[in-house]
C-alpha atoms as a PDB file:
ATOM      1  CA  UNK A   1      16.205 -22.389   9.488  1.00  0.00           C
ATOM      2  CA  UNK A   2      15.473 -21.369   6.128  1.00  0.00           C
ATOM      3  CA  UNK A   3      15.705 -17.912   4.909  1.00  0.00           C
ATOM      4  CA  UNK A   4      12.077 -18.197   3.545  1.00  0.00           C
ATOM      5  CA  UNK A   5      11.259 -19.588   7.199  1.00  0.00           C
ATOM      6  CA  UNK A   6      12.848 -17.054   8.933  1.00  0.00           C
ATOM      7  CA  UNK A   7      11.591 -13.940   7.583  1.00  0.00           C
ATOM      8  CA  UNK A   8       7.512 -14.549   7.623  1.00  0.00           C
ATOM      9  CA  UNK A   9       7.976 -15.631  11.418  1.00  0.00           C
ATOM     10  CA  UNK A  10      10.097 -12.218  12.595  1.00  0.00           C
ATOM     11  CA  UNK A  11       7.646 -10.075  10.518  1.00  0.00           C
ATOM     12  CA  UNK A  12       4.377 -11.340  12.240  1.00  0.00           C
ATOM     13  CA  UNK A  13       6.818 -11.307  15.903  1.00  0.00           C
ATOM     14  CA  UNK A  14       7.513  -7.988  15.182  1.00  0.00           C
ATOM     15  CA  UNK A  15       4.066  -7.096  14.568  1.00  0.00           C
ATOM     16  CA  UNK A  16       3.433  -7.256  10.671  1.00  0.00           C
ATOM     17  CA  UNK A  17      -0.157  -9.416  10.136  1.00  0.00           C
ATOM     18  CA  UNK A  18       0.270  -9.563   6.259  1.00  0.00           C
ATOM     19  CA  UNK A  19       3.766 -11.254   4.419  1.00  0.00           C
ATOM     20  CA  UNK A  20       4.375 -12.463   0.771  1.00  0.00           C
ATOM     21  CA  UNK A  21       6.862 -11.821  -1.564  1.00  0.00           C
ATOM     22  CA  UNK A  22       7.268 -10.301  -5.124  1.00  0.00           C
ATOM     23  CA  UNK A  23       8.842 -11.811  -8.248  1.00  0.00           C
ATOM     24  CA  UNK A  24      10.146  -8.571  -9.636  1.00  0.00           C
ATOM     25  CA  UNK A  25      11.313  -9.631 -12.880  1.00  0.00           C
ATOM     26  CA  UNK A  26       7.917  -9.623 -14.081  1.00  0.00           C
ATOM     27  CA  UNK A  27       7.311  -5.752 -13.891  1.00  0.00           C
ATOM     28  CA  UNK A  28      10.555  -4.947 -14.524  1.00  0.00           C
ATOM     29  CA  UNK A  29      10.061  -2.225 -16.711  1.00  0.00           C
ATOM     30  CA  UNK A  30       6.874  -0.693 -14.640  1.00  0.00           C
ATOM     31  CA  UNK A  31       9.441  -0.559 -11.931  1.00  0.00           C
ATOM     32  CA  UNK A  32      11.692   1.353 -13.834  1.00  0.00           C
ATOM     33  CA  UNK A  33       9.150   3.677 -14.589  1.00  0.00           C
ATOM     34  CA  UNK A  34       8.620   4.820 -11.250  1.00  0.00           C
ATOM     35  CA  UNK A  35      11.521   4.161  -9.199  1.00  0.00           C
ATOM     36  CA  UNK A  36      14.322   4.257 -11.764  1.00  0.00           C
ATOM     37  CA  UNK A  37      17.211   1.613 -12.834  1.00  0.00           C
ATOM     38  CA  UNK A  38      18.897   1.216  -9.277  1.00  0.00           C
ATOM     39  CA  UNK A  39      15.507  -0.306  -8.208  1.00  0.00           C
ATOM     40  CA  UNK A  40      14.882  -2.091 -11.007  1.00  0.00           C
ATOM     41  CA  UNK A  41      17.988  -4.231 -10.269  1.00  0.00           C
ATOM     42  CA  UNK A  42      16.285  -6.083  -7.436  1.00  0.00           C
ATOM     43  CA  UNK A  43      14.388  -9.043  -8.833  1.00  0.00           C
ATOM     44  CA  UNK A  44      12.589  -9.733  -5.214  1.00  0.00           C
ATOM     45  CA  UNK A  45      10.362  -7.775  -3.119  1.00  0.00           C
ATOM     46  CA  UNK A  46       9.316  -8.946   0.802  1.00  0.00           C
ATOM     47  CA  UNK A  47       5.722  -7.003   0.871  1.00  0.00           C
ATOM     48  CA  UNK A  48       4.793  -6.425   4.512  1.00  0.00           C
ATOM     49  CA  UNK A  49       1.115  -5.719   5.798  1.00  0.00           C
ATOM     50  CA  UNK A  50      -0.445  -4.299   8.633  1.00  0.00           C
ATOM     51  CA  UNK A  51      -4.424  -4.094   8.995  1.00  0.00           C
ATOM     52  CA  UNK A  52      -5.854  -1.021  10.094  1.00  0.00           C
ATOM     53  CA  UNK A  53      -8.495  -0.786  13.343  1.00  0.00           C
ATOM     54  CA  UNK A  54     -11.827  -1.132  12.347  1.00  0.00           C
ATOM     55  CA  UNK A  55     -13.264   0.669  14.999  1.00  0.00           C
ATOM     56  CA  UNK A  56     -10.969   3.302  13.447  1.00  0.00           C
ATOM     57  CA  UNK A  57     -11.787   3.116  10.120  1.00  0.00           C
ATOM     58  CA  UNK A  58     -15.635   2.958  10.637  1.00  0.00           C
ATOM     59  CA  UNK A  59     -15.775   6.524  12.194  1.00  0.00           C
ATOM     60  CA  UNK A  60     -14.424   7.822   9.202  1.00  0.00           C
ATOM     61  CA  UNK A  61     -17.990   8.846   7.771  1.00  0.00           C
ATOM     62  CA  UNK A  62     -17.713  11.836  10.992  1.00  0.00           C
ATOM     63  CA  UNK A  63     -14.297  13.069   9.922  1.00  0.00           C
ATOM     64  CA  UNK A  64     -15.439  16.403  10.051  1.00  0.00           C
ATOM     65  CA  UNK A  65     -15.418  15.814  13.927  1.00  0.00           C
ATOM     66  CA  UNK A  66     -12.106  16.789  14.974  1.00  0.00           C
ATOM     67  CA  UNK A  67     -11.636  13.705  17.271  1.00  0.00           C
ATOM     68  CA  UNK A  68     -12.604  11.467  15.000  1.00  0.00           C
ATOM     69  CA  UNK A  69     -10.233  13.021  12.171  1.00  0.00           C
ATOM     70  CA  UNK A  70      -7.226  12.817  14.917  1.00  0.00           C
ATOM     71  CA  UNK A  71      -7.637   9.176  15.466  1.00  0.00           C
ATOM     72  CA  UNK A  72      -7.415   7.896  11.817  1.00  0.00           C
ATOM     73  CA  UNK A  73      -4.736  10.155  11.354  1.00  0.00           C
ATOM     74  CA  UNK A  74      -2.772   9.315  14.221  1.00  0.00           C
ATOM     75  CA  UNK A  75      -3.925   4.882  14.171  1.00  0.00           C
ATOM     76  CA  UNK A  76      -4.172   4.321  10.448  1.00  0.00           C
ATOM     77  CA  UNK A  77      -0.879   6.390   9.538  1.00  0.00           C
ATOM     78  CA  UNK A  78       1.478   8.048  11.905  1.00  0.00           C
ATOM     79  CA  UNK A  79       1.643   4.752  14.146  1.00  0.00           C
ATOM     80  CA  UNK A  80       1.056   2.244  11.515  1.00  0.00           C
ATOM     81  CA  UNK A  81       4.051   3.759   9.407  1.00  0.00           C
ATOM     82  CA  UNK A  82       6.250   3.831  12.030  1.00  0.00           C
ATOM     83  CA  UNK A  83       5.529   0.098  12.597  1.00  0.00           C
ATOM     84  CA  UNK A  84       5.926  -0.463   9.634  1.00  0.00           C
ATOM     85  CA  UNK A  85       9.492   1.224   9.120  1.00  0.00           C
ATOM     86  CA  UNK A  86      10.813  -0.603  11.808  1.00  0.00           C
ATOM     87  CA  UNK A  87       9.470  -4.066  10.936  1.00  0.00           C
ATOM     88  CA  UNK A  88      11.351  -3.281   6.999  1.00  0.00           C
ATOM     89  CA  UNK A  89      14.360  -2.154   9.077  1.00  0.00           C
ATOM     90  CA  UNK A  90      14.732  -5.720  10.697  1.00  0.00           C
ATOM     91  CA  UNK A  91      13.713  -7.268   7.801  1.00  0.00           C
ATOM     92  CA  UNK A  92      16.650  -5.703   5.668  1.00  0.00           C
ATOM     93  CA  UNK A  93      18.867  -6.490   8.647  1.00  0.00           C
ATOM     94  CA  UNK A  94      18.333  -9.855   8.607  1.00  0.00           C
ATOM     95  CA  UNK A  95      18.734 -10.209   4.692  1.00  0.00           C
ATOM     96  CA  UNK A  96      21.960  -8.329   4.924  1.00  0.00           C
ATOM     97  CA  UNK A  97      23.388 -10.472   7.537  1.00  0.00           C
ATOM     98  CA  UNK A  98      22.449 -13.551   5.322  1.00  0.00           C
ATOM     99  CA  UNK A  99      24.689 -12.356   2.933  1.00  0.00           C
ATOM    100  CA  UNK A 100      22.298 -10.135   0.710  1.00  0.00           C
ATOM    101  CA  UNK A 101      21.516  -7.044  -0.301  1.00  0.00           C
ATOM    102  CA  UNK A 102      18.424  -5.274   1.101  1.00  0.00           C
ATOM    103  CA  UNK A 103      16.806  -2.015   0.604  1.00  0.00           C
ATOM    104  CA  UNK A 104      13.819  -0.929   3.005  1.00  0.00           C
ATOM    105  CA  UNK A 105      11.103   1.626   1.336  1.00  0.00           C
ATOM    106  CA  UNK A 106      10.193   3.827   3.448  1.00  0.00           C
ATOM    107  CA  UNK A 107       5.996   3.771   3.738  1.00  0.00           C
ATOM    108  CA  UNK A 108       5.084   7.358   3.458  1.00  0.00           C
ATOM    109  CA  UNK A 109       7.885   9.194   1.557  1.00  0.00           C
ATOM    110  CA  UNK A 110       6.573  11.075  -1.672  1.00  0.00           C
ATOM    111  CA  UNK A 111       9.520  12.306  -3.532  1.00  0.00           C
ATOM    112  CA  UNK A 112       7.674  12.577  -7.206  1.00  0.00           C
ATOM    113  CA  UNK A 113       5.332  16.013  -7.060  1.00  0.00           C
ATOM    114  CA  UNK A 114       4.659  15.854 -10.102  1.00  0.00           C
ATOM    115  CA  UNK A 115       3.167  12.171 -10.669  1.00  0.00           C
ATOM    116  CA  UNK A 116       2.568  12.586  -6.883  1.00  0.00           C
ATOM    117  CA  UNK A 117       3.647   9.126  -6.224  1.00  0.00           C
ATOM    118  CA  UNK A 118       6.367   7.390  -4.030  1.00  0.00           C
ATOM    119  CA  UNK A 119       9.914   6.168  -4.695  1.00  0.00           C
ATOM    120  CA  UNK A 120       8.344   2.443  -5.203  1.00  0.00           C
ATOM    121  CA  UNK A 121       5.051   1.624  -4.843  1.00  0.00           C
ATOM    122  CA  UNK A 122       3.909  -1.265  -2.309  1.00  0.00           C
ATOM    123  CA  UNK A 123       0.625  -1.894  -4.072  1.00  0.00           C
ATOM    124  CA  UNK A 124       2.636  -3.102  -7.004  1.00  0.00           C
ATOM    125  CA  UNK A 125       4.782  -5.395  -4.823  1.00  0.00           C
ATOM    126  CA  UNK A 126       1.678  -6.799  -2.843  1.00  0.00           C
ATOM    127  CA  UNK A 127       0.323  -7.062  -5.932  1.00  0.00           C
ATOM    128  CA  UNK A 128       2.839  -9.211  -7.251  1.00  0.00           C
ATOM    129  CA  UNK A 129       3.143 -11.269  -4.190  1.00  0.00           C
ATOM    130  CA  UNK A 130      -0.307 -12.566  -4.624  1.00  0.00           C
ATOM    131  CA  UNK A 131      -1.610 -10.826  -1.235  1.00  0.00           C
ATOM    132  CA  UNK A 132      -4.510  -9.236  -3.288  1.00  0.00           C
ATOM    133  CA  UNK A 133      -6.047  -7.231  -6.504  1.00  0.00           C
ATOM    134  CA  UNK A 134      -5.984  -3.219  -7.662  1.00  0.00           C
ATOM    135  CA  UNK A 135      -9.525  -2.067  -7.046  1.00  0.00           C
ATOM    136  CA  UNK A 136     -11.573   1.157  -8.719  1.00  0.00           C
ATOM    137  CA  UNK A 137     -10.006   3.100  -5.494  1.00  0.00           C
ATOM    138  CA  UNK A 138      -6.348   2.368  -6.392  1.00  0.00           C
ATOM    139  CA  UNK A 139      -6.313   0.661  -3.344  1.00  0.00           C
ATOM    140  CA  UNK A 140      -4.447  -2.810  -3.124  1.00  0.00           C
ATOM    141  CA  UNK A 141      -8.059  -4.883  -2.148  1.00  0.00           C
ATOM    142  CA  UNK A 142      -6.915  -7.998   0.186  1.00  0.00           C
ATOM    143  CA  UNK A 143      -9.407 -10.984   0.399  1.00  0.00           C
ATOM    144  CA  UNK A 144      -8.986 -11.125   4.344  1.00  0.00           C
ATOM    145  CA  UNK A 145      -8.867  -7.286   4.936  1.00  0.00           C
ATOM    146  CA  UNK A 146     -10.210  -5.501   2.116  1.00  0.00           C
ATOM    147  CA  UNK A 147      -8.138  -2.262   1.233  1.00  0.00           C
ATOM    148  CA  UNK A 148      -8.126  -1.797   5.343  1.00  0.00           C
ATOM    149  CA  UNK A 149      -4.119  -2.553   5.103  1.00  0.00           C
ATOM    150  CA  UNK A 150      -0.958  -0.487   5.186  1.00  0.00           C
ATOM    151  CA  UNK A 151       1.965  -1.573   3.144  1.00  0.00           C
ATOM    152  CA  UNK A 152       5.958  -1.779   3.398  1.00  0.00           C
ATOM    153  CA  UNK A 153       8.537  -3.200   0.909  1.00  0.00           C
ATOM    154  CA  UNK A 154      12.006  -4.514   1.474  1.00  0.00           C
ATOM    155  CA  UNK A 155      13.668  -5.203  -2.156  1.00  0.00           C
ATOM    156  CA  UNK A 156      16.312  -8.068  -2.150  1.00  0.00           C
ATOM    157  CA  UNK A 157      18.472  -9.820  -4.340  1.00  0.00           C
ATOM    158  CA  UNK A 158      18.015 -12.985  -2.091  1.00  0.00           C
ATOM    159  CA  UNK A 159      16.465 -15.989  -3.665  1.00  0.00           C
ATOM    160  CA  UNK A 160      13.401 -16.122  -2.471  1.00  0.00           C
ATOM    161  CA  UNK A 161      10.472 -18.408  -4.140  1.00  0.00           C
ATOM    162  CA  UNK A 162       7.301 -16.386  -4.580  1.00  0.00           C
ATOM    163  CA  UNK A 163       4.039 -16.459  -2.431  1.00  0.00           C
ATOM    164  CA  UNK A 164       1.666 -15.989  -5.420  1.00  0.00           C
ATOM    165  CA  UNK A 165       1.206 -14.686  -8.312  1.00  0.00           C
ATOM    166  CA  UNK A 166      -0.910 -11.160  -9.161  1.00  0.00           C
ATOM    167  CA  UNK A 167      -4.746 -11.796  -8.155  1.00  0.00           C
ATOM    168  CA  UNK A 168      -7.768 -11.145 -10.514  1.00  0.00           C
ATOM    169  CA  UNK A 169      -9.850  -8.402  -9.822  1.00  0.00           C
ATOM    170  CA  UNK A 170     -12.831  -9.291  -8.144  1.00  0.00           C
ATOM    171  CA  UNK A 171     -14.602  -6.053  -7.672  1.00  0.00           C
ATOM    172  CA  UNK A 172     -16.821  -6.705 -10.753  1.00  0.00           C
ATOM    173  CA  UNK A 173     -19.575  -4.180 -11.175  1.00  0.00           C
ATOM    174  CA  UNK A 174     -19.267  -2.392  -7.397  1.00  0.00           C
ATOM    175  CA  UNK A 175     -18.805   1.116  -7.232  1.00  0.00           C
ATOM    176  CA  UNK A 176     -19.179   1.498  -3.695  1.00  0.00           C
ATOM    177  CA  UNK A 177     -15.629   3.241  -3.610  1.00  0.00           C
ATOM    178  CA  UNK A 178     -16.381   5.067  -6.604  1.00  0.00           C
ATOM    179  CA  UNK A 179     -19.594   7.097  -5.292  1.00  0.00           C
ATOM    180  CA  UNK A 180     -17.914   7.209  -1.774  1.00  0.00           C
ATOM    181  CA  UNK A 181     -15.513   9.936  -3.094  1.00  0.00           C
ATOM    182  CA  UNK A 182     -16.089  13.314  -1.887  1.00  0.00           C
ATOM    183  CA  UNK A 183     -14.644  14.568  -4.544  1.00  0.00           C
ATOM    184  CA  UNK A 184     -14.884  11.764  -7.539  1.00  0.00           C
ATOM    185  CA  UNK A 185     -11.565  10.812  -8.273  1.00  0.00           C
ATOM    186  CA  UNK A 186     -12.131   7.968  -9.521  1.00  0.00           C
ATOM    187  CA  UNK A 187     -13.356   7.004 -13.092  1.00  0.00           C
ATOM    188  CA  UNK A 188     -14.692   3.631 -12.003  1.00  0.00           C
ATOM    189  CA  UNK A 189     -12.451   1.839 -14.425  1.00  0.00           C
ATOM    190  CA  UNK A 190     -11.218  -2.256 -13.556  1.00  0.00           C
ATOM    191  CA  UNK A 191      -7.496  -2.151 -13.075  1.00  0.00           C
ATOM    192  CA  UNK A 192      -5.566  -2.783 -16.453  1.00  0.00           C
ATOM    193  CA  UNK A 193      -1.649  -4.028 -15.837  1.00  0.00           C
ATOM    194  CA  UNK A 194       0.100  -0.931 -17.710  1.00  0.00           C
ATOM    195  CA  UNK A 195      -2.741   1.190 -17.655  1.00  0.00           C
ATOM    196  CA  UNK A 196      -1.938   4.589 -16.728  1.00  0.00           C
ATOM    197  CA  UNK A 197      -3.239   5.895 -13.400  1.00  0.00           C
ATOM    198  CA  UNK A 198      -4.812   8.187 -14.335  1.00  0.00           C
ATOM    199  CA  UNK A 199      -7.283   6.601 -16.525  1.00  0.00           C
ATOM    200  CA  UNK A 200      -8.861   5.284 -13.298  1.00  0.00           C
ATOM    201  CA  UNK A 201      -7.731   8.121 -10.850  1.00  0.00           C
ATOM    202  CA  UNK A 202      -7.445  11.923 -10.407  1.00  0.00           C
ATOM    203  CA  UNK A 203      -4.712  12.073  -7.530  1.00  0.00           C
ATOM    204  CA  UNK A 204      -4.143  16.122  -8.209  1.00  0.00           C
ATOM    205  CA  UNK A 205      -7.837  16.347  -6.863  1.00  0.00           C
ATOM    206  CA  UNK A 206      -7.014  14.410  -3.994  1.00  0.00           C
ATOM    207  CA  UNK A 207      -4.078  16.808  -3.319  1.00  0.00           C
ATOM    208  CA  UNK A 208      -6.280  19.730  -3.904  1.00  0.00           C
ATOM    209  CA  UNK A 209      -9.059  18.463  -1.193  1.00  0.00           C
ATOM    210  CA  UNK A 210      -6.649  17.486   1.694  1.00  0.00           C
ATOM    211  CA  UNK A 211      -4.809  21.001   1.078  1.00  0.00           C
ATOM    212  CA  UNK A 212      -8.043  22.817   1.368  1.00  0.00           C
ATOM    213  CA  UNK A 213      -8.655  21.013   4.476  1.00  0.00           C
ATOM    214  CA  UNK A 214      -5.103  22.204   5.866  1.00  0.00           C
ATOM    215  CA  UNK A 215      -5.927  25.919   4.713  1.00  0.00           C
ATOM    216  CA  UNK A 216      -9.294  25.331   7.084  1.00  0.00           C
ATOM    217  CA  UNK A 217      -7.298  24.445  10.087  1.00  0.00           C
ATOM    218  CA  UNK A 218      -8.711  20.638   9.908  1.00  0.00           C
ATOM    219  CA  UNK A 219      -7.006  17.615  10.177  1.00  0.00           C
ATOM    220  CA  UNK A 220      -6.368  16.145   6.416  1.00  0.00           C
ATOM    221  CA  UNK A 221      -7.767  13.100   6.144  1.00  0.00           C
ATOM    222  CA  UNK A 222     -10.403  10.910   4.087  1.00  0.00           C
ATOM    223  CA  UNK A 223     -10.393   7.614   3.271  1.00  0.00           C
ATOM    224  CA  UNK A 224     -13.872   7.238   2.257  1.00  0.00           C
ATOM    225  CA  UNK A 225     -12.845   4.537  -0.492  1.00  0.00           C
ATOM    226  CA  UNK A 226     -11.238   2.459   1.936  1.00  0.00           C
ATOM    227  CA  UNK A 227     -14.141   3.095   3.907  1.00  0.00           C
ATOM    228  CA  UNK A 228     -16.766   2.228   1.656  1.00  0.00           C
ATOM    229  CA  UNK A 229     -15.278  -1.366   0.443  1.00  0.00           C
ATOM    230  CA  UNK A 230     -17.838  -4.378   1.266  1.00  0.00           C
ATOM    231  CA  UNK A 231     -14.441  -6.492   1.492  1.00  0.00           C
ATOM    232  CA  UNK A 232     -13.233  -4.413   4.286  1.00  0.00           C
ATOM    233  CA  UNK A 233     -16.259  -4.263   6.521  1.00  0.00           C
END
């Protein structure tokens, strides 16, 4: 079986609902900018998906309500990230003992405090891969889960052909995400390729609000953009 074969088919046995992969070459140098040469050097990314639990994510307007905080935090991150570190785990396995190299991102891991970002960012990869479009949030917006997805990203140097290509923004004039914000992080800006950040987000206040929350004893969570979303509901 086909490499290409192979790898969608043990992602979705393994649990991972989403799969596509990246031609890297094409944001070469926005890799480079956030991860640094060594990751630059992989022209392929395998972008992995898994959707969140609606049920889940619809409670989020009573996060204030300690249960309620628990479960998102607990479903929509601490169990979906391990998932998803094991399924990128596999994956690299598999590539390796095809005769590749492979380097599994891990989901959560924030090693930038300043830019507060992540050693490689799985938006960018989905992106990419054609699995869906930036929206106002900063959220990667998927046409068959909304932003309601958690992302992994196993770079290769295998060959593999491409799933897509990047997808237009279809948000067009919503702001549902925008005026969800507790805070208002967001500028309301369409996603421009090569656009800083932060001319469409503030991710300092975002920082600021969950470490409030800590300093109250809560539970640090959200996700009122990804809540508000008409393509996630």
């Amino acid at each position: 079986m086909e490499l290409s074969e192979k790898l969608p088919r043990l992602v979705r046995r393994l649990g991972g609902d989403i799969y596509g992969v990246a031609d890297l070459t094409m944001v070469k140098e926005e890799v480079i900018r956030q991860s640094g040469q060594y990751l630059s050097e992989f022209p392929r990314a395998v972008s992995i998906g898994v959707k969140l639990t609606h049920p889940i994510v619809d409670r989020l307007p009573e996060r204030d309500r300690s249960a309620v905080a628990i479960a998102y935090h607990t479903n929509a991150y601490e169990v979906v990230n391990l998932r998803l570190d094991a399924i990128a785990s596999r994956v690299a396995s598999a590539l390796q003992d095809a005769g590749f190299r492979a380097y599994p991102v891990s989901v959560a891991e924030r090693i930038e405090d300043e830019r507060i970002c992540a050693e490689f960012s799985h938006k960018l990869a989905a992106h990419v891969a054609g699995l869906g479009w930036i929206g106002k949030s900063c959220l990667l917006v998927t046409p068959q889960a909304g932003p309601r997805v958690r992302w992994t990203t196993v770079l290769t140097d295998a060959p593999l052909p491409a799933t897509g290509t990047p997808l237009e923004q279809r948000c067009g004039d919503c702001r549902e995400c925008v005026d969800a914000c507790p805070i208002h992080a967001f500028t309301g800006r369409n996603f421009i390729p090569g656009e800083p950040r932060e001319m469409r987000y503030d991710a300092r206040a975002c920082e600021i609000y969950f470490n409030n929350m800590k300093a109250q004893g809560k539970v640090a969570v959200c996700g009122m953009c990804l809540y508000a979303c008409p393509f996630g509901k």
